[in-house]
Structures are given as C-alpha cells and as structure tokens.
Protein backbone atom coordinates (compact mmCIF):
# COMPACT_ATOMS: atom_id res chain seq x y z
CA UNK A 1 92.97 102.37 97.01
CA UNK A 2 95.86 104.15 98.35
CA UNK A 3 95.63 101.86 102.20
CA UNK A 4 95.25 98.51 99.72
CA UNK A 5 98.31 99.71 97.62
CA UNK A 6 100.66 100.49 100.26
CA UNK A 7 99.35 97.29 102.25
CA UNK A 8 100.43 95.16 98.99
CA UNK A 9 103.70 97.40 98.53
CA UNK A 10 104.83 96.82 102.19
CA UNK A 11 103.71 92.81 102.49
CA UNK A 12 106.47 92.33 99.15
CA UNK A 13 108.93 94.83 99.95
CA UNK A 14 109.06 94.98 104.27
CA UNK A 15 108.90 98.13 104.20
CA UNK A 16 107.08 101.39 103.22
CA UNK A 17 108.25 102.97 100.18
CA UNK A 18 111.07 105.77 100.80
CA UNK A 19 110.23 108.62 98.49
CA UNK A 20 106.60 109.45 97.00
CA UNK A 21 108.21 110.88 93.61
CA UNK A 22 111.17 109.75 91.52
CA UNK A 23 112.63 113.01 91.15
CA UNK A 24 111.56 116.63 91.22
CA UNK A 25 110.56 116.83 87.09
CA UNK A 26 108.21 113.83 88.76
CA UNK A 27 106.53 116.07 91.40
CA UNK A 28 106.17 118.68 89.19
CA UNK A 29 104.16 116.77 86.42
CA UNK A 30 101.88 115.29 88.80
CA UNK A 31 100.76 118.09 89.93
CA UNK A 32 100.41 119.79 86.73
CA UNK A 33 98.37 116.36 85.68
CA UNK A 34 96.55 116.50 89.21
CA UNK A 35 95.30 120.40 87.77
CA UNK A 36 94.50 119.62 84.37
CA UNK A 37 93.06 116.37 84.96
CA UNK A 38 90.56 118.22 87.43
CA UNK A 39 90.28 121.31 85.67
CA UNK A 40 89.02 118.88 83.03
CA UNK A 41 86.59 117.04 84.67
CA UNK A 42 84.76 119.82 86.03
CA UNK A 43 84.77 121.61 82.42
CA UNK A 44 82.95 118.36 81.19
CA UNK A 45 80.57 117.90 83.80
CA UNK A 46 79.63 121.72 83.96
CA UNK A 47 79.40 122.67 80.14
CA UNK A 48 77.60 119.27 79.14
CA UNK A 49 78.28 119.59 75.87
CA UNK A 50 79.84 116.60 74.89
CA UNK A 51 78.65 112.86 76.11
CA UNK A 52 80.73 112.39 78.96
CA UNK A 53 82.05 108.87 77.94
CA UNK A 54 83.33 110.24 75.04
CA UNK A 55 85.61 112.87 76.90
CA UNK A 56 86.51 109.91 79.29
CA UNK A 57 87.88 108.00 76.29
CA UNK A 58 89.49 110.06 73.98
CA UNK A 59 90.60 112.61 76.65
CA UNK A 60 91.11 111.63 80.00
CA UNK A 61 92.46 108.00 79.16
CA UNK A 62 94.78 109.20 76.74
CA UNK A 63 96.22 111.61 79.18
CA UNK A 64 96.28 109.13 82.27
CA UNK A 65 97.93 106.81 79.73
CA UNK A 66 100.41 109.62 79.29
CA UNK A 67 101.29 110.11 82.50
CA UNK A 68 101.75 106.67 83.93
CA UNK A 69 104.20 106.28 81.05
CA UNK A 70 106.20 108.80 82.15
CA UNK A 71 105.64 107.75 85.44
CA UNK A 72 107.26 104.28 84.90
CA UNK A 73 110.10 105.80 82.82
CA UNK A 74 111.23 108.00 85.32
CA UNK A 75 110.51 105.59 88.53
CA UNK A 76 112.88 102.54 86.37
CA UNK A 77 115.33 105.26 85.64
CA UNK A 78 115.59 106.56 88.84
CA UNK A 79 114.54 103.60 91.25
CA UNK A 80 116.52 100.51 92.27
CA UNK A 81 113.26 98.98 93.80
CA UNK A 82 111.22 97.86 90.85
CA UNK A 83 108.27 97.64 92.17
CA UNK A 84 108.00 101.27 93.04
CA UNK A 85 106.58 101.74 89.65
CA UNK A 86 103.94 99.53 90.24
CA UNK A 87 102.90 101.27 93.18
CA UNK A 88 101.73 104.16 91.00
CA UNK A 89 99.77 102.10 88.44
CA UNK A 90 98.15 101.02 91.51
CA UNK A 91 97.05 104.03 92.75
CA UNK A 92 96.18 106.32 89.30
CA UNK A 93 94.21 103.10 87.87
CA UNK A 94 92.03 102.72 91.00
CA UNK A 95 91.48 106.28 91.28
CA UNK A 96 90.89 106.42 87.18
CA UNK A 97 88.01 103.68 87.85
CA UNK A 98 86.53 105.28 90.96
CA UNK A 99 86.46 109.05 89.25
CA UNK A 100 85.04 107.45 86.21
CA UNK A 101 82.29 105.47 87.90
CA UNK A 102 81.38 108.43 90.00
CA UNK A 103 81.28 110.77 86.99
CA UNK A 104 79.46 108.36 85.01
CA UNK A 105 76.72 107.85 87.56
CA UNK A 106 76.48 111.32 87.33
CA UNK A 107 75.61 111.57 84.26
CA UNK A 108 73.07 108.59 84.48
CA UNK A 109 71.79 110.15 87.90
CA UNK A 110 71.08 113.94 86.05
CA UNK A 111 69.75 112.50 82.43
C-alpha cells in the first residue's frame, strides 16, 4: 500500500513528498497510535474474550478514525501541498483493511 500510495502521490505532485510528519506533536502521536493500536490487537487476539469484530468496530475504528482526523488537521494546518493529507488516508486505510482481514481470518482460521 505504501509503493501504490507514493506511486499515486508522485504521478500528481512530480515529486516525492518532502517531510513524512507535519510537525513533531505529529510524530509523536503516531507513534503513540502505532503502540496502542498494536498493543491492542495483540490483547484481543491473545485473551479471546471478546468477538474480535466487535473490538474491530467499536475500538480500533473509532481510534483510527481519531487519528486520521488529527492527521488531516494538522497536515492542512501545517502543509501548503494539499494532497499531503491524502497521502496518509492512503496509507492507514489500506493498512486498517489488510490488519483487519488478516486478524479476521484469524479468527475464522482458529474457531
């Protein structure tokens, strides 16, 4: 997803973008989010407790949802190129689908 998105991002801008975060309150929430979202998903796929589509829908969404919010504030605050917030929705939404059908399967693949 990353190669795709910075294929797409350098076809419409000419270049590759300059900076990977908008500002340094930027790198340090995604990598708080990076931790919690992973501290998360191993919690839930280790305890079992709870139906795993649940936790992916009132947990994990919610808190990707979050972050790309604060993501796009920050990049359109910060950013004269607009599509650098794009970029990220890019990225977090393919990796959202790709850790949610692998985690998923999972589930299917153990039950």
């Amino acid at each position: 997803m990353f190669r795709l998105t910075r294929r797409w991002y350098v076809k419409r801008n000419g270049r590759e973008r300059s900076k990977h975060y908008a500002n340094n309150t930027h790198q340090q929430v995604t990598r708080w989010f990076a931790i919690i979202i992973v501290f998360l998903l191993l919690s839930i796929t280790n305890f079992g407790g709870v139906p795993i589509h649940l936790t992916l829908l009132f947990v994990v969404v919610p808190l990707f949802l979050l972050y790309m919010t604060f993501g796009t504030y920050v990049w359109k605050k910060e950013s004269a190129n607009k599509d650098d917030y794009w970029y990220d929705w890019w990225i977090v939404g393919g990796t959202f689908i790709g850790l949610a059908s692998v985690v998923m399967a999972y589930q299917w693949w153990m039950s």
